[in-house]
PDB file of N, CA and C in Angstrom:
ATOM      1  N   UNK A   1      56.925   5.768 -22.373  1.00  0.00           N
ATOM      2  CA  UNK A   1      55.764   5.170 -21.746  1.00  0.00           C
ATOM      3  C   UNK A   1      55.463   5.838 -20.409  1.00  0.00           C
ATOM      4  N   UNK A   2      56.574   5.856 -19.525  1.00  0.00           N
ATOM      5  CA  UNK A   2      56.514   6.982 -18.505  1.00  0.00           C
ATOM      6  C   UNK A   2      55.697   7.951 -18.797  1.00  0.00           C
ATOM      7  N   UNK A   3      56.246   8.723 -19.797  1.00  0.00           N
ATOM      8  CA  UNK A   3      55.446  10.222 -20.212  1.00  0.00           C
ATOM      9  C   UNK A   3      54.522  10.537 -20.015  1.00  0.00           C
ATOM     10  N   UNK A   4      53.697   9.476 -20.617  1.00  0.00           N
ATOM     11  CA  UNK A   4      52.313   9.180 -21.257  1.00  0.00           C
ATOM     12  C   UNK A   4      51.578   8.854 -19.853  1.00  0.00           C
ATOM     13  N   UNK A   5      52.335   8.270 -19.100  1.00  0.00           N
ATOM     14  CA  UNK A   5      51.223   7.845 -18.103  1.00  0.00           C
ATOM     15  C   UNK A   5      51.748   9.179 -16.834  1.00  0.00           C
ATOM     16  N   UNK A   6      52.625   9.915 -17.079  1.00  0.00           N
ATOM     17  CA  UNK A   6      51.961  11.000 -16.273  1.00  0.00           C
ATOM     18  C   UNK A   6      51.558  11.862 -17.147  1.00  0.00           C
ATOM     19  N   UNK A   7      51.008  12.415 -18.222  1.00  0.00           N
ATOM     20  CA  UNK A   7      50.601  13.155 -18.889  1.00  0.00           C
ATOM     21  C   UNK A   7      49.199  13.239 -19.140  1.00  0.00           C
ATOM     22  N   UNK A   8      48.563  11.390 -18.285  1.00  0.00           N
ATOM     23  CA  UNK A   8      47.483  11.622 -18.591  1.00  0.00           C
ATOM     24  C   UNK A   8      46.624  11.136 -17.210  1.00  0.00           C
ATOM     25  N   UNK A   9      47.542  11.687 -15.728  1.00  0.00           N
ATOM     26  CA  UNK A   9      46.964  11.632 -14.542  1.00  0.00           C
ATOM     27  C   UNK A   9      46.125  12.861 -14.599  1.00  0.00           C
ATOM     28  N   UNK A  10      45.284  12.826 -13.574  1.00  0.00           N
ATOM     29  CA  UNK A  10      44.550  14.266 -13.692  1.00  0.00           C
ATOM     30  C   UNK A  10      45.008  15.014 -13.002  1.00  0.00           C
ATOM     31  N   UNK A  11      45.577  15.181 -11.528  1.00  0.00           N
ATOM     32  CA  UNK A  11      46.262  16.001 -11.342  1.00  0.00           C
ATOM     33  C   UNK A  11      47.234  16.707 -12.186  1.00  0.00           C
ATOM     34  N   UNK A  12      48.025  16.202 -12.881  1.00  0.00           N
ATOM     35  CA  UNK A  12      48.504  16.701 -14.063  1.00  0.00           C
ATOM     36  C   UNK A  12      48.408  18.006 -15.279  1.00  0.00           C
ATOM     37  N   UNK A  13      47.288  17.065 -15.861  1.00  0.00           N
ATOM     38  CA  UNK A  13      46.241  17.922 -16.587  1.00  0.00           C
ATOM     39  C   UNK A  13      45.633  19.313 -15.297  1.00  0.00           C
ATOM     40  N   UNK A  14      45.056  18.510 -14.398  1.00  0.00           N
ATOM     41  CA  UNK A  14      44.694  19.977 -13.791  1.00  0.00           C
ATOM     42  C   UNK A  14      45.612  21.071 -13.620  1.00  0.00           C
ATOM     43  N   UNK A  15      46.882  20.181 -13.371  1.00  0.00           N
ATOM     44  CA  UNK A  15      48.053  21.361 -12.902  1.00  0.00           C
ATOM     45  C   UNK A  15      48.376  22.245 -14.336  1.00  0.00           C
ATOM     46  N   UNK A  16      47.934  21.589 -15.470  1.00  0.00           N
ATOM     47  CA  UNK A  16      48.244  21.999 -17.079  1.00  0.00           C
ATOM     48  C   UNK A  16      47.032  23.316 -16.936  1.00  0.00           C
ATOM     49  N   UNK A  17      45.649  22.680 -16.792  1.00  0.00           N
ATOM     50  CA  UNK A  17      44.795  23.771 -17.482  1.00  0.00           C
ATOM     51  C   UNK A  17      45.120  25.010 -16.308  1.00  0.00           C
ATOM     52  N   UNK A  18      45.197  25.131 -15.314  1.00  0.00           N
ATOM     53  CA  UNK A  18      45.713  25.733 -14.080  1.00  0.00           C
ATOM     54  C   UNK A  18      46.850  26.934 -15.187  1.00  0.00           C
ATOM     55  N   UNK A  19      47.747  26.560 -15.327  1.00  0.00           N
ATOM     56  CA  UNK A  19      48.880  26.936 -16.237  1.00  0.00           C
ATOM     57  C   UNK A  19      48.418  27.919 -17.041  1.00  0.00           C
ATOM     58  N   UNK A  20      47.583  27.192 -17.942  1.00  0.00           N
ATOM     59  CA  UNK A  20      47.113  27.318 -19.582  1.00  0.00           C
ATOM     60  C   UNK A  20      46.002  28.825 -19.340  1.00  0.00           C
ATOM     61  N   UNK A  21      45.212  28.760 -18.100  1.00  0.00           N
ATOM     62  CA  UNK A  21      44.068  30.110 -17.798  1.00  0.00           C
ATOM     63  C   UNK A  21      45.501  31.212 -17.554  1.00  0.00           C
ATOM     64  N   UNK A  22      46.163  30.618 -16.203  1.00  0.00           N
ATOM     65  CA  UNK A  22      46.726  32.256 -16.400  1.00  0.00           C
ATOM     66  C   UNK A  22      47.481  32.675 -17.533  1.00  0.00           C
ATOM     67  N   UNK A  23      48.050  31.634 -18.791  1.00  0.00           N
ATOM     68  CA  UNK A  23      49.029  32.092 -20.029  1.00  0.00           C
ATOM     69  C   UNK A  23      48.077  32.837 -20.876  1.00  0.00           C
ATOM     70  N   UNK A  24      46.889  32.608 -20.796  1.00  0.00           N
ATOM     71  CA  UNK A  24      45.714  33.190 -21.197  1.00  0.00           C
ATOM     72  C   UNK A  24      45.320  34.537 -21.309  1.00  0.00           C
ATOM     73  N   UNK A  25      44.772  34.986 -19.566  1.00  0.00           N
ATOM     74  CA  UNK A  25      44.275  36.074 -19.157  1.00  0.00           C
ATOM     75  C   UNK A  25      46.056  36.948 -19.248  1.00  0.00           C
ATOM     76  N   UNK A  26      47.207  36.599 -18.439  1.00  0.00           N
ATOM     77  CA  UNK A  26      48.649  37.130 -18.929  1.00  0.00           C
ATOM     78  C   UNK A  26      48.789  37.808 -20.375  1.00  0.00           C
ATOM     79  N   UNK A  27      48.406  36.888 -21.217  1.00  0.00           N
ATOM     80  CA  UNK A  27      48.288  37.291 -22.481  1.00  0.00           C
ATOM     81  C   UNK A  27      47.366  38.378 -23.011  1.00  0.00           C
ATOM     82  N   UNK A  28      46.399  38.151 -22.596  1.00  0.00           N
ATOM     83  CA  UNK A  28      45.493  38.924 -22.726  1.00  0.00           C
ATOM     84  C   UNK A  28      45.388  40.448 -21.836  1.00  0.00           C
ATOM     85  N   UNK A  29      46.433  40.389 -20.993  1.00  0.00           N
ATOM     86  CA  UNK A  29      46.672  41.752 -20.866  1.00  0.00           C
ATOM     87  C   UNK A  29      46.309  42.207 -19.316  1.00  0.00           C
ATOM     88  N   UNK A  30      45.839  41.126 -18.589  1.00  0.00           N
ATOM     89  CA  UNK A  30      45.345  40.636 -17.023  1.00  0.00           C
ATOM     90  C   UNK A  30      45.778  41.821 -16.066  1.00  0.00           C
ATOM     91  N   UNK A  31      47.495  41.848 -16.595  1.00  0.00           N
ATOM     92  CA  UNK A  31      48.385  42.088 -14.986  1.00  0.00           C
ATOM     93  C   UNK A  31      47.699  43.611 -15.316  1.00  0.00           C
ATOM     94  N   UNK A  32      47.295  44.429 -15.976  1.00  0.00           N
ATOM     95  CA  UNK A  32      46.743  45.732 -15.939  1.00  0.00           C
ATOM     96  C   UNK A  32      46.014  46.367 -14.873  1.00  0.00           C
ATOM     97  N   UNK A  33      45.128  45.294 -14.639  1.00  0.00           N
ATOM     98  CA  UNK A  33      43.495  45.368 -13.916  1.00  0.00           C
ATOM     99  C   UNK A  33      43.850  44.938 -12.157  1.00  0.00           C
ATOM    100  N   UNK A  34      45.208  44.446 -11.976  1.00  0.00           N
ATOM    101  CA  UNK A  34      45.277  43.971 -10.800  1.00  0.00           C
ATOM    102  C   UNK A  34      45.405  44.967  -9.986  1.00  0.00           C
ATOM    103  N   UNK A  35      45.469  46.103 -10.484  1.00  0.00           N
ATOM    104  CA  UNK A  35      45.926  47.223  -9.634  1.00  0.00           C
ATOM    105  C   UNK A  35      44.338  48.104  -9.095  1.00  0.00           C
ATOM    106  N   UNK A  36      42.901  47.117  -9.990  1.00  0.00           N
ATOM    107  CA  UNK A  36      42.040  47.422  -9.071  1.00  0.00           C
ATOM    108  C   UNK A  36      41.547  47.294  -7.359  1.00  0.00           C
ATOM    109  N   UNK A  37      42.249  45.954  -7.219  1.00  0.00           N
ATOM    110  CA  UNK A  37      42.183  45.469  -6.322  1.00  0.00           C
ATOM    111  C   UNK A  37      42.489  46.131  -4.959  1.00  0.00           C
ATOM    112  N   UNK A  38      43.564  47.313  -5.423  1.00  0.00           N
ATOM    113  CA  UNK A  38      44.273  47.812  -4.215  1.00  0.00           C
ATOM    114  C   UNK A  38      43.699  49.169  -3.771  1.00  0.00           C
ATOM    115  N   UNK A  39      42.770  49.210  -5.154  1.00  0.00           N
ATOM    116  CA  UNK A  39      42.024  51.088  -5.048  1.00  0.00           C
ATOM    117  C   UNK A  39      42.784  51.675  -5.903  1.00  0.00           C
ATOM    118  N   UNK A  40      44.404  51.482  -6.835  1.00  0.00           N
ATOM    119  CA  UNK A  40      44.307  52.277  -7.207  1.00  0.00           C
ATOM    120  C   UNK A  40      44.470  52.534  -8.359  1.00  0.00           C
ATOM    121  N   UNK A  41      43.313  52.231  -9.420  1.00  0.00           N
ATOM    122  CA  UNK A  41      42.852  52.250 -10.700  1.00  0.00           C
ATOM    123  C   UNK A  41      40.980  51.894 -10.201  1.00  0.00           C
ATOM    124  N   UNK A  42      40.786  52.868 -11.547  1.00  0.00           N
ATOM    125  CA  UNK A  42      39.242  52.970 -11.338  1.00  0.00           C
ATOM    126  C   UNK A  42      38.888  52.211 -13.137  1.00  0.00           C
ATOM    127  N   UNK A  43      38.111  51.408 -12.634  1.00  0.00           N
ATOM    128  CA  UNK A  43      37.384  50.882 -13.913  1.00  0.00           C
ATOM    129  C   UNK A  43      36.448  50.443 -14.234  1.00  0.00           C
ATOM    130  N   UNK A  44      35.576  49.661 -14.851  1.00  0.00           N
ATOM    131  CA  UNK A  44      34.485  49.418 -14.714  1.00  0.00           C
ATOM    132  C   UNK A  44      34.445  47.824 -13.983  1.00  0.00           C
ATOM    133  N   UNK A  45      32.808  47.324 -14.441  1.00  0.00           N
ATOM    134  CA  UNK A  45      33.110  46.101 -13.660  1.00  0.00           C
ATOM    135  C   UNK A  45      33.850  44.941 -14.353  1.00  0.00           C
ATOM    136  N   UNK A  46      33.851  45.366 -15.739  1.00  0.00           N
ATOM    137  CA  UNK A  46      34.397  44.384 -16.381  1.00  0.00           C
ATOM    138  C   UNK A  46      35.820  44.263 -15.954  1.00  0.00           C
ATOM    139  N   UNK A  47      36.336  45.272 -16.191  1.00  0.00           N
ATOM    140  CA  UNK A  47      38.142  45.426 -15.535  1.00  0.00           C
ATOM    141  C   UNK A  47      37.959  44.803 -14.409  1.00  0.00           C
ATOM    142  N   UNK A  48      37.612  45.034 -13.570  1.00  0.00           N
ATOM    143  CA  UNK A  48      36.770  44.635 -11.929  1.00  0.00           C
ATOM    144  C   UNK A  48      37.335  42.935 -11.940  1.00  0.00           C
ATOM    145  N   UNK A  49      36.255  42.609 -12.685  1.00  0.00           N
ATOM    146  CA  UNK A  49      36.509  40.643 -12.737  1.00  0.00           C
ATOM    147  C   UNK A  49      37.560  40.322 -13.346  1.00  0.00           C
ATOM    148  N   UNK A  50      38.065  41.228 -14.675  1.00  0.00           N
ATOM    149  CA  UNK A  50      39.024  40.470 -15.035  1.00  0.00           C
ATOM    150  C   UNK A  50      40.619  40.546 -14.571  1.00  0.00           C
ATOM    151  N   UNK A  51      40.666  42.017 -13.553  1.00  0.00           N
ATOM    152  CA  UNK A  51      41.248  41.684 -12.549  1.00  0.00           C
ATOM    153  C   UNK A  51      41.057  40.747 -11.263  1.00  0.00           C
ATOM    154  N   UNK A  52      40.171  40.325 -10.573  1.00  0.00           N
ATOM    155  CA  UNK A  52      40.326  39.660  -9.991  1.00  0.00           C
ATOM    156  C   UNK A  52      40.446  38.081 -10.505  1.00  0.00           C
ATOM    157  N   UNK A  53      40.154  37.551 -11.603  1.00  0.00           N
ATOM    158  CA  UNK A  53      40.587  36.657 -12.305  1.00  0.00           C
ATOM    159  C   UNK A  53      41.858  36.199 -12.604  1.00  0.00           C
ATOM    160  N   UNK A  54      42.834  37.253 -13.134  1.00  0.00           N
ATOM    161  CA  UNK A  54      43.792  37.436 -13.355  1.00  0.00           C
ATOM    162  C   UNK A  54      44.246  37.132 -11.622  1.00  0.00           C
ATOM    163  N   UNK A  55      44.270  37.634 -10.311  1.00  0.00           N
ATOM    164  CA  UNK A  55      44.847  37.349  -9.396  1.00  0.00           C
ATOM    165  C   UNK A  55      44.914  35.700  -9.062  1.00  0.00           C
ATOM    166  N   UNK A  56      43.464  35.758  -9.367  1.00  0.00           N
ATOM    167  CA  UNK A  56      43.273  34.043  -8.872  1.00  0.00           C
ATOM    168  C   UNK A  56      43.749  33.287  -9.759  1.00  0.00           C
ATOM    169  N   UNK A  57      43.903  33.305 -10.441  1.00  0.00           N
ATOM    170  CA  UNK A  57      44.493  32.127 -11.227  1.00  0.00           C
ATOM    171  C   UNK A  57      46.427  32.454 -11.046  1.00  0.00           C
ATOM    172  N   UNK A  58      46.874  33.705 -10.888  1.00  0.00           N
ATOM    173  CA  UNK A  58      48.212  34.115 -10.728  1.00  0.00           C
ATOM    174  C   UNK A  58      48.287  32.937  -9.149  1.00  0.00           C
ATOM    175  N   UNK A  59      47.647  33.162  -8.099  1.00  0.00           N
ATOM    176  CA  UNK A  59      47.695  32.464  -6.962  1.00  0.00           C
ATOM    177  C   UNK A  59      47.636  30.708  -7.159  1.00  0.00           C
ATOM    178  N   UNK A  60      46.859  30.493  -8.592  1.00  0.00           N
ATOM    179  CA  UNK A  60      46.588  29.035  -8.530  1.00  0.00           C
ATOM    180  C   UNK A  60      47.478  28.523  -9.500  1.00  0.00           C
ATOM    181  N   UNK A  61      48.217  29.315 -10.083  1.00  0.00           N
ATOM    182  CA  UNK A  61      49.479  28.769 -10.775  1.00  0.00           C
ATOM    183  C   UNK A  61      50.987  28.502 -10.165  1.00  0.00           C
ATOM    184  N   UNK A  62      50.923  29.646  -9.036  1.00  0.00           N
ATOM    185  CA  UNK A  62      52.080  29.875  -8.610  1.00  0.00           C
ATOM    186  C   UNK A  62      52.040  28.783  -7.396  1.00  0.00           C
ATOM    187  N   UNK A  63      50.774  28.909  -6.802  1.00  0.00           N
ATOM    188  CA  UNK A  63      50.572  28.163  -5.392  1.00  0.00           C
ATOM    189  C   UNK A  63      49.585  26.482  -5.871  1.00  0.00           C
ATOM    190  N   UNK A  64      49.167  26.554  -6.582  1.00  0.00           N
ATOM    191  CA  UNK A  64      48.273  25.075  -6.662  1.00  0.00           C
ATOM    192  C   UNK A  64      48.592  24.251  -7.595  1.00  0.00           C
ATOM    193  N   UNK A  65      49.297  24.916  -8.665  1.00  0.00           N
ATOM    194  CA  UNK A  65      49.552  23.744  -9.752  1.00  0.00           C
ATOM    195  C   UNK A  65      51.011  23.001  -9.698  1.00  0.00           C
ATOM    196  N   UNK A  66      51.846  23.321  -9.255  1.00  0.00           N
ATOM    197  CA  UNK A  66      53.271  23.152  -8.695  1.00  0.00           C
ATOM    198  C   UNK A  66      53.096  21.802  -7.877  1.00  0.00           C
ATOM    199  N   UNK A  67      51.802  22.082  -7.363  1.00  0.00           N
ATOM    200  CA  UNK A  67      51.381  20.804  -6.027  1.00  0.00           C
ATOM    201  C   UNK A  67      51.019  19.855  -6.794  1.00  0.00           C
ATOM    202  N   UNK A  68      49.806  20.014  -7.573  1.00  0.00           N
ATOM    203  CA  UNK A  68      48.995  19.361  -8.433  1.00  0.00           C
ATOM    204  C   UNK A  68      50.314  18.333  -9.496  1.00  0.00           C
ATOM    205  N   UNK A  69      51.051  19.183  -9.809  1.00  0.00           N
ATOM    206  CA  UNK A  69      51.939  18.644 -10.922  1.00  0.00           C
ATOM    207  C   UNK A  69      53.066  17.327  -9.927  1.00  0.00           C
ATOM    208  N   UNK A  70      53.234  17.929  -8.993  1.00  0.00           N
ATOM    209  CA  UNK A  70      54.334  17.539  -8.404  1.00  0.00           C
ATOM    210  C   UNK A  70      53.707  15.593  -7.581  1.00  0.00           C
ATOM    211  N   UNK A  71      52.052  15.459  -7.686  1.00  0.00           N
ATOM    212  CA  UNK A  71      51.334  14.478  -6.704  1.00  0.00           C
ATOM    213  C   UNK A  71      51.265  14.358  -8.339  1.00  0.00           C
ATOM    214  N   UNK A  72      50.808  14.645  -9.285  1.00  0.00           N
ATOM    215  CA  UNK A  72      50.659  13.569 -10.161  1.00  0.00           C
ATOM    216  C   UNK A  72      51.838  12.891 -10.482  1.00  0.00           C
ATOM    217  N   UNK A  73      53.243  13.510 -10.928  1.00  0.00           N
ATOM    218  CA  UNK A  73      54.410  12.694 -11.253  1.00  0.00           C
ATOM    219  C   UNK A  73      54.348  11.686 -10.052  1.00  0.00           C
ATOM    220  N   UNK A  74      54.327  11.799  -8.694  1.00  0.00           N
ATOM    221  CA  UNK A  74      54.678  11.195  -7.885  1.00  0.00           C
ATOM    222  C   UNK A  74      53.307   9.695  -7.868  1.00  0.00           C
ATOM    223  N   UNK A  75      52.235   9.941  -7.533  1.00  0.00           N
ATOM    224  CA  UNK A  75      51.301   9.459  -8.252  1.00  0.00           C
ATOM    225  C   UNK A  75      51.302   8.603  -9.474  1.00  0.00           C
ATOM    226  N   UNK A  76      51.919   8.709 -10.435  1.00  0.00           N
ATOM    227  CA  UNK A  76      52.349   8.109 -11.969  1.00  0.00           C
ATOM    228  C   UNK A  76      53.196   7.088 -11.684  1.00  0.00           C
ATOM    229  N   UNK A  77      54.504   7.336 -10.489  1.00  0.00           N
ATOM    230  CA  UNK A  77      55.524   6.998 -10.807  1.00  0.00           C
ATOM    231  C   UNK A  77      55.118   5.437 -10.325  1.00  0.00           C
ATOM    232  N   UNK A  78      54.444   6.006  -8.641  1.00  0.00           N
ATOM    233  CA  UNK A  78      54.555   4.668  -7.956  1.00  0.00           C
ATOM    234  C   UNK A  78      53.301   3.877  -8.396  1.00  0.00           C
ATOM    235  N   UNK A  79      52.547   4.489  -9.141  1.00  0.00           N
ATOM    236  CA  UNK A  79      51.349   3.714  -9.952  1.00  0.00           C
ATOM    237  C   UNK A  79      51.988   2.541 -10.593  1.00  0.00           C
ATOM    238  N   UNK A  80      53.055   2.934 -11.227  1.00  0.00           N
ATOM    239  CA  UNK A  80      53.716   2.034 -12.394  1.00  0.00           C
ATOM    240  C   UNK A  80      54.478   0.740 -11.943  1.00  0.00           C
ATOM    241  N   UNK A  81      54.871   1.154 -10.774  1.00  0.00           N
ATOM    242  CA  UNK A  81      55.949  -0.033 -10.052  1.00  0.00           C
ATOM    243  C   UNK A  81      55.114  -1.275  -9.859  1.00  0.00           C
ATOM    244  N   UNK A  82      55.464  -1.974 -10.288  1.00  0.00           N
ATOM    245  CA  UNK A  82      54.962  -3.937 -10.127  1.00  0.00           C
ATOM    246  C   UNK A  82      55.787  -4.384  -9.121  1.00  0.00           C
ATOM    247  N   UNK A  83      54.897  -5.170  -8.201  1.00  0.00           N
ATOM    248  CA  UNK A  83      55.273  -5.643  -6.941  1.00  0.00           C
ATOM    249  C   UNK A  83      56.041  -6.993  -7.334  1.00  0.00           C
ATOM    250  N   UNK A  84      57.608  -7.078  -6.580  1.00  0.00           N
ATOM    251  CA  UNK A  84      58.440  -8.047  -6.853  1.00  0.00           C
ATOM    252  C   UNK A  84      57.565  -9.160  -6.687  1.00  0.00           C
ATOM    253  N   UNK A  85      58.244  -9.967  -7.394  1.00  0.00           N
ATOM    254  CA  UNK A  85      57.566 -11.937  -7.035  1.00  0.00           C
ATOM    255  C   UNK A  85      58.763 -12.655  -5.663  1.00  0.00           C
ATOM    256  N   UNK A  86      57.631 -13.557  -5.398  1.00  0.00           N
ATOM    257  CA  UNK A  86      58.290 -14.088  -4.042  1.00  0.00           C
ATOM    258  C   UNK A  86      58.494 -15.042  -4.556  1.00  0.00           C
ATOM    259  N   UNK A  87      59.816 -15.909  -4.378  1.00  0.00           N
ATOM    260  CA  UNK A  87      59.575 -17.240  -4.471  1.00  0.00           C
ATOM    261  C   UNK A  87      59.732 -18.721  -3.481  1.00  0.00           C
TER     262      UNK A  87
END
């Protein structure tokens, strides 16, 4: 039941699709094109974006979803806690 209710915070999910673009563009062959960035590979513009794509999402996996993931568990957890009864 836990699971489920962080699995379906949005931070979560964001920190998932975050994940899921760079396993993507990675896959697809990304880290190639990053070396436009520095000058030194020449390509067109398409290489162009899909290197810089490939960076940004490398930056938003490594640096934003870690965060994202880490405020939703935390987020989930204390969502769930029911406030003791007084008597």
């Amino acid at each position: 039941m836990m699971l489920t209710r962080v699995l379906r915070a949005p931070t979560v999910l964001g920190a998932l699709m975050l994940f899921a673009v760079f396993l993507v563009l990675h896959l697809l062959g990304g880290r190639q094109y990053v070396g436009i960035l520095s000058g030194t590979m020449e390509t067109d513009r398409m290489g162009f974006f899909f290197g810089v794509a490939y960076a940004l999402s490398w930056f938003a996996a490594v640096l934003l979803a870690p965060i994202l993931l880490l405020a939703g568990v935390a987020g989930a957890s204390l969502h769930g806690r029911r406030p003791a009864k007084r008597s």
